[in-house]
N, C-alpha and C. Protein backbone atom coordinates (compact mmCIF):
# COMPACT_ATOMS: atom_id res chain seq x y z
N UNK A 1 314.18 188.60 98.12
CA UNK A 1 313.59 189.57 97.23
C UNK A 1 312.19 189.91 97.73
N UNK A 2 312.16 191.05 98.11
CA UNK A 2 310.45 191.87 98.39
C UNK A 2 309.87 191.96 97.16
N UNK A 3 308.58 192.21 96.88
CA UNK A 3 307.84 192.07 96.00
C UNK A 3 306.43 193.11 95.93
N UNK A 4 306.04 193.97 95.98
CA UNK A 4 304.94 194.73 96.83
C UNK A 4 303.80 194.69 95.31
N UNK A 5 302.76 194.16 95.27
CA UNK A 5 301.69 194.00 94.09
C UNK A 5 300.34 194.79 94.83
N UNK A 6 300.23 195.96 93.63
CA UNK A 6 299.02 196.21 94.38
C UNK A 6 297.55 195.11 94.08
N UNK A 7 296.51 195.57 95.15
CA UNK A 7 295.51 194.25 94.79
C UNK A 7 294.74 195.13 95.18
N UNK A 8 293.39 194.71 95.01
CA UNK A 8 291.94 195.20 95.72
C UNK A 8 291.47 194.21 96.92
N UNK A 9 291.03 195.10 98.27
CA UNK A 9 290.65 194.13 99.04
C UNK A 9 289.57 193.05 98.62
N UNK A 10 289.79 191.84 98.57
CA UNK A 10 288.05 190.69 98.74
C UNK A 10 288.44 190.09 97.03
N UNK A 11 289.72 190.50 96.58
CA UNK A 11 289.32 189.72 95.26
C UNK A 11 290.53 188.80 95.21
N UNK A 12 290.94 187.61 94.40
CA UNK A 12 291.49 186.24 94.34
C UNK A 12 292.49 186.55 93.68
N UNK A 13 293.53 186.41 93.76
CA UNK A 13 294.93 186.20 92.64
C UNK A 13 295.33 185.30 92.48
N UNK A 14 296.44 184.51 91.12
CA UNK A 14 297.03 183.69 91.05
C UNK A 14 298.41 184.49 90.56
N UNK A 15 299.24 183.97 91.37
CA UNK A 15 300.29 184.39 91.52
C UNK A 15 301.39 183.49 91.23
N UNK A 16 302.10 183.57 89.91
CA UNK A 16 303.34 182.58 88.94
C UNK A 16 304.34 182.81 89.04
N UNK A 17 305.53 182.29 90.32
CA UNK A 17 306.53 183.14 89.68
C UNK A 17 308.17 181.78 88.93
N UNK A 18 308.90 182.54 88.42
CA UNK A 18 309.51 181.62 87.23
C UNK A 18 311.24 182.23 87.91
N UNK A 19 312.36 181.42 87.96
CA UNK A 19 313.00 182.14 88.66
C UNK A 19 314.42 181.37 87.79
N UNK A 20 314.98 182.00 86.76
CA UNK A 20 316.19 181.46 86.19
C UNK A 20 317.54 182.05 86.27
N UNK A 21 318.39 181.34 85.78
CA UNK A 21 319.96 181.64 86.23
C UNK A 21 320.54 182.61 85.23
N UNK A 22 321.71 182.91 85.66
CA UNK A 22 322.22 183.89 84.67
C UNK A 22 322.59 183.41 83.51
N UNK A 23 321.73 182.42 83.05
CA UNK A 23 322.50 181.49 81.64
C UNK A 23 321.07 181.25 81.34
N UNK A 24 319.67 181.74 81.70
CA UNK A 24 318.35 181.77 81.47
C UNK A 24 317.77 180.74 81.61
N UNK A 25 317.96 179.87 82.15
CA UNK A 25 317.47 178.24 82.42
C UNK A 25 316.89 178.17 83.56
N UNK A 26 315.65 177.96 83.02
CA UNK A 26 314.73 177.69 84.44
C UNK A 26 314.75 177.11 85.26
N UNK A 27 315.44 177.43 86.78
CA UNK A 27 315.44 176.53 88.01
C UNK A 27 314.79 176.09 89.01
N UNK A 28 313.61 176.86 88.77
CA UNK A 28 312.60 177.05 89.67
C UNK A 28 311.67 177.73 89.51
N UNK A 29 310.13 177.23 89.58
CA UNK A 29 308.92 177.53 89.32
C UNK A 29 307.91 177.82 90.41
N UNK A 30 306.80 177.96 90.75
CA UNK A 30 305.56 177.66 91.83
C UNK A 30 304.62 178.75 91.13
N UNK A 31 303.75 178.28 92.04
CA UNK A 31 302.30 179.11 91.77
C UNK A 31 301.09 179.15 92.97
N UNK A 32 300.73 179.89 93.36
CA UNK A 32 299.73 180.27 94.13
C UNK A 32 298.74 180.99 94.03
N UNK A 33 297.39 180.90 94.57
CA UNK A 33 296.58 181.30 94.60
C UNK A 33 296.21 182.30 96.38
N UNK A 34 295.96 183.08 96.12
CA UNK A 34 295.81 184.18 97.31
C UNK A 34 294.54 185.14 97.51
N UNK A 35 293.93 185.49 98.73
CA UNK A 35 292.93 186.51 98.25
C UNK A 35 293.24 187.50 99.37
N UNK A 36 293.17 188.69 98.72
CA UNK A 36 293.51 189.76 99.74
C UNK A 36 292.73 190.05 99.99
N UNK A 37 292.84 190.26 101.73
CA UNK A 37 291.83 190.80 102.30
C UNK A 37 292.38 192.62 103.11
N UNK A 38 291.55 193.11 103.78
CA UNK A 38 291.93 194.59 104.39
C UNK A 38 293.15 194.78 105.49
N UNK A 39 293.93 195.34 104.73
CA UNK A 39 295.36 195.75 105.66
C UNK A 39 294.64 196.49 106.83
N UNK A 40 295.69 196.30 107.89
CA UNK A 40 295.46 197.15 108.68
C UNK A 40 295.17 198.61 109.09
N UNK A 41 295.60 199.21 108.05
CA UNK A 41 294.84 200.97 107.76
C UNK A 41 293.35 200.63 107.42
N UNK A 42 293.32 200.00 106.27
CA UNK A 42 291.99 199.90 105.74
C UNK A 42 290.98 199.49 106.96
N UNK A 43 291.23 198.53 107.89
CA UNK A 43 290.34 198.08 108.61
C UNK A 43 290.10 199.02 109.84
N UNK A 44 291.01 199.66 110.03
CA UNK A 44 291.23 201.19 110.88
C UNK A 44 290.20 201.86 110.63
N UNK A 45 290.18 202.33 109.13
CA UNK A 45 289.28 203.01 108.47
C UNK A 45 287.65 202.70 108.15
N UNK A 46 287.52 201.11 108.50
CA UNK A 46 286.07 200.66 108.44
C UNK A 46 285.42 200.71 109.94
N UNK A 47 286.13 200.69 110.78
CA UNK A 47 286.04 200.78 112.18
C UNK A 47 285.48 202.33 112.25
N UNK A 48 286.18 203.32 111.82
CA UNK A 48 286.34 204.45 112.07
C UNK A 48 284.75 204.65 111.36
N UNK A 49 284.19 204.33 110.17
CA UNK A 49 283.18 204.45 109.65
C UNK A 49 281.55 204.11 110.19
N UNK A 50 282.58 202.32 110.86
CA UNK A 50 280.86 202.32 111.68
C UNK A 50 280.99 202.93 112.96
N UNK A 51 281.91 203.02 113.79
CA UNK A 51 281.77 204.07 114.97
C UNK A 51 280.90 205.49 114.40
N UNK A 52 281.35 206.11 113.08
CA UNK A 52 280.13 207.17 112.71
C UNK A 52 278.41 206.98 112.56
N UNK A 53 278.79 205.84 112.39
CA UNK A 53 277.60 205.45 111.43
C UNK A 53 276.70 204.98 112.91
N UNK A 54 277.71 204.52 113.90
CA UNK A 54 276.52 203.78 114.80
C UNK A 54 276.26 205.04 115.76
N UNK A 55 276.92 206.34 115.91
CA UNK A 55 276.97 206.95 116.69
C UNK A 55 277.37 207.00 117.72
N UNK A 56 277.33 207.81 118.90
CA UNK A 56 277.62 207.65 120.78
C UNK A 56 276.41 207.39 121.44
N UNK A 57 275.49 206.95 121.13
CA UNK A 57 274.28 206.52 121.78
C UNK A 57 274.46 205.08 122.31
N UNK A 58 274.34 204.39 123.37
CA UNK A 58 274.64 203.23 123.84
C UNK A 58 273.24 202.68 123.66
N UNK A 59 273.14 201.68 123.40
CA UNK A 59 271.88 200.81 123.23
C UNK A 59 271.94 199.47 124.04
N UNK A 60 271.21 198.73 125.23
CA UNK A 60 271.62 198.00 125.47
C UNK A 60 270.92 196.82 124.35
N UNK A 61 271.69 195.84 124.31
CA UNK A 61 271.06 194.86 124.12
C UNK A 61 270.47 193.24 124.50
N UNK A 62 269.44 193.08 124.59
CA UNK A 62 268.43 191.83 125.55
C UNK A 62 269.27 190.70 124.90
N UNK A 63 269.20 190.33 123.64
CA UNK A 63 269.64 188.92 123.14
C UNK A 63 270.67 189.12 121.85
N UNK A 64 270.37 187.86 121.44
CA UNK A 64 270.90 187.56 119.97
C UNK A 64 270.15 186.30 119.42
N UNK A 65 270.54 186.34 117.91
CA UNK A 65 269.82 184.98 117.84
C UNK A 65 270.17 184.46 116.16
N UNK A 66 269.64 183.22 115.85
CA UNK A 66 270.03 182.59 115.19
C UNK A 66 268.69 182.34 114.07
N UNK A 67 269.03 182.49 113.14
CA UNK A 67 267.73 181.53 112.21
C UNK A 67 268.10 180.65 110.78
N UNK A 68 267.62 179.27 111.31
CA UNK A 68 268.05 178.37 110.44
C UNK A 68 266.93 177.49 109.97
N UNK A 69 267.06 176.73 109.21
CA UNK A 69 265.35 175.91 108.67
C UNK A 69 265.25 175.12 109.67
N UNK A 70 264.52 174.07 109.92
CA UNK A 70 264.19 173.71 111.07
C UNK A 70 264.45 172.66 111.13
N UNK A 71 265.15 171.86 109.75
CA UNK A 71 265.99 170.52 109.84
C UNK A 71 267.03 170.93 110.56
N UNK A 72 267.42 172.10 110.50
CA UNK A 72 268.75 172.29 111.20
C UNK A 72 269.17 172.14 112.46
N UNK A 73 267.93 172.27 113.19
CA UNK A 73 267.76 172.41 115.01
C UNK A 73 268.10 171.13 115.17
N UNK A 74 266.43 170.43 113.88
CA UNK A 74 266.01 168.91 114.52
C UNK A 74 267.61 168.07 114.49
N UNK A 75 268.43 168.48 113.47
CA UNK A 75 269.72 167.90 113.13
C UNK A 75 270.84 167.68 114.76
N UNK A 76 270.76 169.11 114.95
CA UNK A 76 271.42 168.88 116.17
C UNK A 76 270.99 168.52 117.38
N UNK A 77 269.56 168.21 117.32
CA UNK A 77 269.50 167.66 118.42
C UNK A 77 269.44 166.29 118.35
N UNK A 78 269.04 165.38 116.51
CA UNK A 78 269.28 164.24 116.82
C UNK A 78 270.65 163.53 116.66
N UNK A 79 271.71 164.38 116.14
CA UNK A 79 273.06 163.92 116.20
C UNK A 79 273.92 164.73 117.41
N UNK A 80 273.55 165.61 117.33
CA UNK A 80 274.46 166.33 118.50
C UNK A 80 274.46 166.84 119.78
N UNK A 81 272.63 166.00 120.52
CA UNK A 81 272.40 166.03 121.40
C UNK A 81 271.84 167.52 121.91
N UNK A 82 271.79 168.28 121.17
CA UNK A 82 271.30 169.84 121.29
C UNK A 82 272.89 170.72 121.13
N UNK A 83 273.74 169.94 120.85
CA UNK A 83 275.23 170.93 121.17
C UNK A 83 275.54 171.69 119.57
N UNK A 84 275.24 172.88 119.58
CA UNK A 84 275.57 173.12 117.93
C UNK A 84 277.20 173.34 117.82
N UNK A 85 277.57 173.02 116.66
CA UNK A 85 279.21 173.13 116.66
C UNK A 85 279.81 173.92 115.94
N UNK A 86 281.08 174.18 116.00
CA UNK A 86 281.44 175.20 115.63
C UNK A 86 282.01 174.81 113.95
N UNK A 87 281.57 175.76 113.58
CA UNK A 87 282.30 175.79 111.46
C UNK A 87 282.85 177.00 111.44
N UNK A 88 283.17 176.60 110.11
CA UNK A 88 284.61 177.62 109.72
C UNK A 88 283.44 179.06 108.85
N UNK A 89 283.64 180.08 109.11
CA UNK A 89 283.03 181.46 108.73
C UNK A 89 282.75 181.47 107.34
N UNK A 90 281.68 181.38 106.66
CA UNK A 90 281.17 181.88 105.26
C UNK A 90 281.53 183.29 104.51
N UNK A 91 281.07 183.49 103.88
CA UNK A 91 281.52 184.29 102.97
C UNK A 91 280.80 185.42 102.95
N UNK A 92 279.66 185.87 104.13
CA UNK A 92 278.85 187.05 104.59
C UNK A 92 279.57 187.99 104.96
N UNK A 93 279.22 188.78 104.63
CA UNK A 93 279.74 190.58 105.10
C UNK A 93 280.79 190.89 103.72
N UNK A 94 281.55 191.76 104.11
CA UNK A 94 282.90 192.11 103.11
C UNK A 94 283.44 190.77 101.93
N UNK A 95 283.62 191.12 101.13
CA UNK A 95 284.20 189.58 100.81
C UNK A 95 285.71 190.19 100.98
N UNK A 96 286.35 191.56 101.68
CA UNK A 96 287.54 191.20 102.41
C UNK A 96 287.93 190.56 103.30
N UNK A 97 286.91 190.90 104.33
CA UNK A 97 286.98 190.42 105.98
C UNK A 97 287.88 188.90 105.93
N UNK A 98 289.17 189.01 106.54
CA UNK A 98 290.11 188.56 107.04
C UNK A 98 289.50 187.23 107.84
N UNK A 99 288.41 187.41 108.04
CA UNK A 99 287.53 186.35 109.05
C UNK A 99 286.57 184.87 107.83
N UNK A 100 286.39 185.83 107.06
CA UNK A 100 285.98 184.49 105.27
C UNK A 100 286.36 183.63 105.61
N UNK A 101 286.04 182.38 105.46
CA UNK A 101 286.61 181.16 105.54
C UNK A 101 288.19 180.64 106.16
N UNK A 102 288.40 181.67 107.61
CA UNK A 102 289.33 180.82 108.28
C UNK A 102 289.03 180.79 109.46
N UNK A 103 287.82 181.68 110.37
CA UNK A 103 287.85 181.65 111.68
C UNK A 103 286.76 180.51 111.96
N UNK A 104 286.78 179.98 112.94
CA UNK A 104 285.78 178.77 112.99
C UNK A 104 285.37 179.50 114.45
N UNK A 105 283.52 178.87 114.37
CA UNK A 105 282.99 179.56 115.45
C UNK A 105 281.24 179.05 115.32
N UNK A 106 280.67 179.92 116.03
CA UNK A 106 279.24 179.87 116.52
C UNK A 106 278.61 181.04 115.97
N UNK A 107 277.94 182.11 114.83
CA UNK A 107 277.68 183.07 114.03
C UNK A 107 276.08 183.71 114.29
N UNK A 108 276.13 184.93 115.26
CA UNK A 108 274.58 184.94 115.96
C UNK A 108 274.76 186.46 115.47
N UNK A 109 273.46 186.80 115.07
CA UNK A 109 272.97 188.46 114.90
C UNK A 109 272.73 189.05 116.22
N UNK A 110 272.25 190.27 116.18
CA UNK A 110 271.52 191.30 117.04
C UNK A 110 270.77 192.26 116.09
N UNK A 111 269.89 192.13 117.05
CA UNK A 111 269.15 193.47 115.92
C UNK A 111 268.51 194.56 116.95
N UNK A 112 268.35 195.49 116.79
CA UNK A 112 267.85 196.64 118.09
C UNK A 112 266.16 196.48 117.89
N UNK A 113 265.71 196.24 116.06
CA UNK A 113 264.10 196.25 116.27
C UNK A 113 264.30 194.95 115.22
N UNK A 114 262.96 194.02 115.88
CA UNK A 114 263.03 192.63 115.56
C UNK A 114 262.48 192.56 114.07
N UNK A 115 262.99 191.35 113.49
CA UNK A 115 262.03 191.39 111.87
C UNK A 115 261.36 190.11 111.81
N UNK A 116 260.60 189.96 111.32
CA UNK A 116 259.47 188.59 111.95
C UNK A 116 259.59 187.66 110.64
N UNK A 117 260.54 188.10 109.42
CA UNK A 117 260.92 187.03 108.67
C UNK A 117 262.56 186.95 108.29
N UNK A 118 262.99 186.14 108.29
CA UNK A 118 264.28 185.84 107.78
C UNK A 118 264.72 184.97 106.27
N UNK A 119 265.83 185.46 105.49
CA UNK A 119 266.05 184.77 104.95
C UNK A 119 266.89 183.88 105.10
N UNK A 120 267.15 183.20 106.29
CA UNK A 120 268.35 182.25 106.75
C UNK A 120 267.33 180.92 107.53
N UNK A 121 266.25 181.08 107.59
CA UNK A 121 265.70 179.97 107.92
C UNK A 121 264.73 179.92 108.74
N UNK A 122 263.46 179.19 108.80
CA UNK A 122 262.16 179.85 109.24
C UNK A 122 261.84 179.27 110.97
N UNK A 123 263.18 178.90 111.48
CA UNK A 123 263.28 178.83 113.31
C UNK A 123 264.34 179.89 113.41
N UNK A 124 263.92 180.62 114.76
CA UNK A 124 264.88 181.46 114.99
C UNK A 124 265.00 181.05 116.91
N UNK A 125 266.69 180.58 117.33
CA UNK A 125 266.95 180.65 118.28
C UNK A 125 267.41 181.72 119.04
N UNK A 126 266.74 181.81 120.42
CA UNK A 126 267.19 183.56 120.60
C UNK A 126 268.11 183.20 122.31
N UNK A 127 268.91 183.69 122.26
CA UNK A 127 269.43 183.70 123.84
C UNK A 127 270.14 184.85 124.46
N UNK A 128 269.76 185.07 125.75
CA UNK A 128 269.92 186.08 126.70
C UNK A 128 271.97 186.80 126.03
N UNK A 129 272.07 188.01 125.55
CA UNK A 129 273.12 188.38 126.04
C UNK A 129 274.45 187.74 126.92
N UNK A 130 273.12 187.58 127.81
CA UNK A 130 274.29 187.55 129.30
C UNK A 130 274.87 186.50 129.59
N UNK A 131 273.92 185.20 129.04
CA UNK A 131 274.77 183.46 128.90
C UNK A 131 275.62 183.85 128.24
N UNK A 132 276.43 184.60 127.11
CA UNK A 132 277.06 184.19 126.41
C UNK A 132 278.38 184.86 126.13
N UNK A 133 277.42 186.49 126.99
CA UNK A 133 278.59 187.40 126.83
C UNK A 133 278.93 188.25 128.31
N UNK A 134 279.67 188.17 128.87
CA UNK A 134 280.10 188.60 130.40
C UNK A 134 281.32 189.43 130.37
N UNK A 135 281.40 190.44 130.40
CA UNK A 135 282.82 191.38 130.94
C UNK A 135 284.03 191.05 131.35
N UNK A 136 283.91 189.75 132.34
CA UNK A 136 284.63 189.81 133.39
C UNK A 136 285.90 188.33 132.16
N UNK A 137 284.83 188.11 131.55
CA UNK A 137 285.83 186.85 130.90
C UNK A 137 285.53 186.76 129.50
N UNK A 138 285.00 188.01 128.56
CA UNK A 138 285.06 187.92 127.21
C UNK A 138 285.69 189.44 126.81
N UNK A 139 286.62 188.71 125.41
CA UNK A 139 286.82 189.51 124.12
C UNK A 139 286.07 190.20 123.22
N UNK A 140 286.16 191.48 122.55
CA UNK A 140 284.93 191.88 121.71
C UNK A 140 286.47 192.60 120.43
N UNK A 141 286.03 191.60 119.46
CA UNK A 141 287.09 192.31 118.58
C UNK A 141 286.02 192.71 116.99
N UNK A 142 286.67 194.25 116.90
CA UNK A 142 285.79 194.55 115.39
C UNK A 142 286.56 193.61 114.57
N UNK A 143 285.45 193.12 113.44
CA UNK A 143 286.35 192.70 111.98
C UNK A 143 285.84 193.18 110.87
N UNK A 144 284.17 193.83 110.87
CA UNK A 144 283.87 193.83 109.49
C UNK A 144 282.87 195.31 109.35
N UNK A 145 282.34 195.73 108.63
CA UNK A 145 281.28 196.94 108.56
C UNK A 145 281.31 196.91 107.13
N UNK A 146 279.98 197.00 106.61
CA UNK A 146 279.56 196.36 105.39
C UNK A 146 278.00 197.01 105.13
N UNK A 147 277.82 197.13 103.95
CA UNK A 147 276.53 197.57 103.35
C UNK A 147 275.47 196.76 102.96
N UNK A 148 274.40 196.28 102.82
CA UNK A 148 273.61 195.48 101.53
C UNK A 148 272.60 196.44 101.92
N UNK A 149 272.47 197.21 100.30
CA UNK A 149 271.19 198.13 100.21
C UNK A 149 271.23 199.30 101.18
N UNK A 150 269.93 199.05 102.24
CA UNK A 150 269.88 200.08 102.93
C UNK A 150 270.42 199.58 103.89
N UNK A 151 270.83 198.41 104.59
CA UNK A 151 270.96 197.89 106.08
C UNK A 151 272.68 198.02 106.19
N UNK A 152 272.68 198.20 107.06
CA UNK A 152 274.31 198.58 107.49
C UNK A 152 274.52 197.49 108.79
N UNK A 153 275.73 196.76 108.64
CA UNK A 153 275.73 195.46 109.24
C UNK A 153 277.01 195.91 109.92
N UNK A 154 277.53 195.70 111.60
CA UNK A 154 278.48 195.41 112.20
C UNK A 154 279.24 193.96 112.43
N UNK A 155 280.60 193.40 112.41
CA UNK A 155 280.53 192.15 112.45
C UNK A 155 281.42 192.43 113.57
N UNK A 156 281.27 191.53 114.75
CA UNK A 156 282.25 191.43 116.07
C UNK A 156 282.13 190.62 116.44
N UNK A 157 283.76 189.99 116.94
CA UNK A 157 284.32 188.83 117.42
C UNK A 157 284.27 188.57 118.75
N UNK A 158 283.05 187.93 119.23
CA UNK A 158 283.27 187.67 120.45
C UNK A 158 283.52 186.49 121.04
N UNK A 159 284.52 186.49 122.09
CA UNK A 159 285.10 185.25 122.56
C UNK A 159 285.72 185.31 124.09
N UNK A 160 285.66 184.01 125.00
CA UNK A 160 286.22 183.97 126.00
C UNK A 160 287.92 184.49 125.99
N UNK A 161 288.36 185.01 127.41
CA UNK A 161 289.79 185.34 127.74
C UNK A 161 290.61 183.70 127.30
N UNK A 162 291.84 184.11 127.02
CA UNK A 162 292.41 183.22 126.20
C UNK A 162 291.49 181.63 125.99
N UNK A 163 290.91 182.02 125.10
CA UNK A 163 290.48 181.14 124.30
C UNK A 163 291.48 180.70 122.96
N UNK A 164 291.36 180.01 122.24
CA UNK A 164 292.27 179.55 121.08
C UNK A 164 291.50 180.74 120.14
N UNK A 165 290.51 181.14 119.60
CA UNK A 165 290.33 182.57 119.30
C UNK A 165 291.03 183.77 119.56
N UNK A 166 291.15 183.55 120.74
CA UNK A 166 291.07 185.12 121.54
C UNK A 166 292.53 184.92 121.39
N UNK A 167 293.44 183.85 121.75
CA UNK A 167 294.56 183.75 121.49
C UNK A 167 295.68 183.88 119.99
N UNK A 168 294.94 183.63 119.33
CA UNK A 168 295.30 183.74 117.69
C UNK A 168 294.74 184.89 117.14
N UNK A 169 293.71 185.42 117.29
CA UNK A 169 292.69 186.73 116.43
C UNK A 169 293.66 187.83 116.15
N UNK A 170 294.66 188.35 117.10
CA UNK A 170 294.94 189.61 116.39
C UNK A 170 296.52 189.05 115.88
N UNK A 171 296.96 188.34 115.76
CA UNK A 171 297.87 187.89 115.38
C UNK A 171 297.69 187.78 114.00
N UNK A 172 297.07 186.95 113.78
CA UNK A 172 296.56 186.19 112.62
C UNK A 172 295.79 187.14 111.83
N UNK A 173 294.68 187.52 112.16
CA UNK A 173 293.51 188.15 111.22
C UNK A 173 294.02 189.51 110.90
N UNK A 174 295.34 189.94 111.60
CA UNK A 174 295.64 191.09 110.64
C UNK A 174 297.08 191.78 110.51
């Protein structure tokens, strides 16, 4: 049996279903909880939005970078030797984005003009582009385009050629 429920992208369902015989006696029960995130048109269509929004102007960009409080650094360098590790994706950008709490990873901005305060934490780590991102052996997948206020935010998946990312991402995330 198909079932088609409409939903709104980014919001939670609980979903009951009750399943009895032709003599009305309940044989079977379950219940789940689900959150929909953006079908594949829809995410077509957010793509299609920030491609407007960012224009055809190419911008290169020098770095990226990170800002976290400064227990956070000292943290990894006294447990993890300087190696930061990878966690599972928060709940920033869309609360559709397909990427919410299942992709696990390393989570760095760009910005074209710098802002000299953050609200994510008062060290900011910055590194070259080019350590991290190379042509010849990385993925660049859109997942998100999103508003707060005036700032208009791109989110992209970048990752080495078959990586366990790069290997699962379009499968999975949509």
């Amino acid at each position: 049996m198909n079932c088609v429920i409409p939903t709104k992208p980014g919001l939670n369902y609980e979903i009951a279903v009750r399943y009895r015989n032709s003599r009305g006696k309940l044989v079977a029960e379950g219940c789940t909880q689900i959150k929909s995130v953006f079908s594949c048109d829809e995410l077509t269509e957010l793509y299609r939005r920030a491609s407007k929004w960012a224009g055809s102007g190419m911008v290169k960009l020098e770095s990226i970078y990170r800002c976290k409080p400064r227990a956070y650094f000292d943290e990894i360098q006294k447990k993890n030797g300087g190696l930061m590790r990878t966690y599972l994706k928060d709940n920033n950008g869309h609360r559709a984005s397909s990427i919410n709490g299942t992709l696990k990873g390393l989570f760095f901005a760009a910005r074209l003009k710098g802002r000299g305060y953050s609200f994510f934490g008062d060290r900011r780590l910055t590194i070259p582009v080019g350590k991290l991102i190379t042509p010849e052996d990385t993925n660049l997948y859109f997942a998100d385009f999103y508003c707060n206020y005036l700032q208009h935010y791109v989110t992209i998946v970048v990752c080495k050629h078959n990586s366990e990312v790069c290997n699962n991402f379009s499968p999975n995330y949509y």
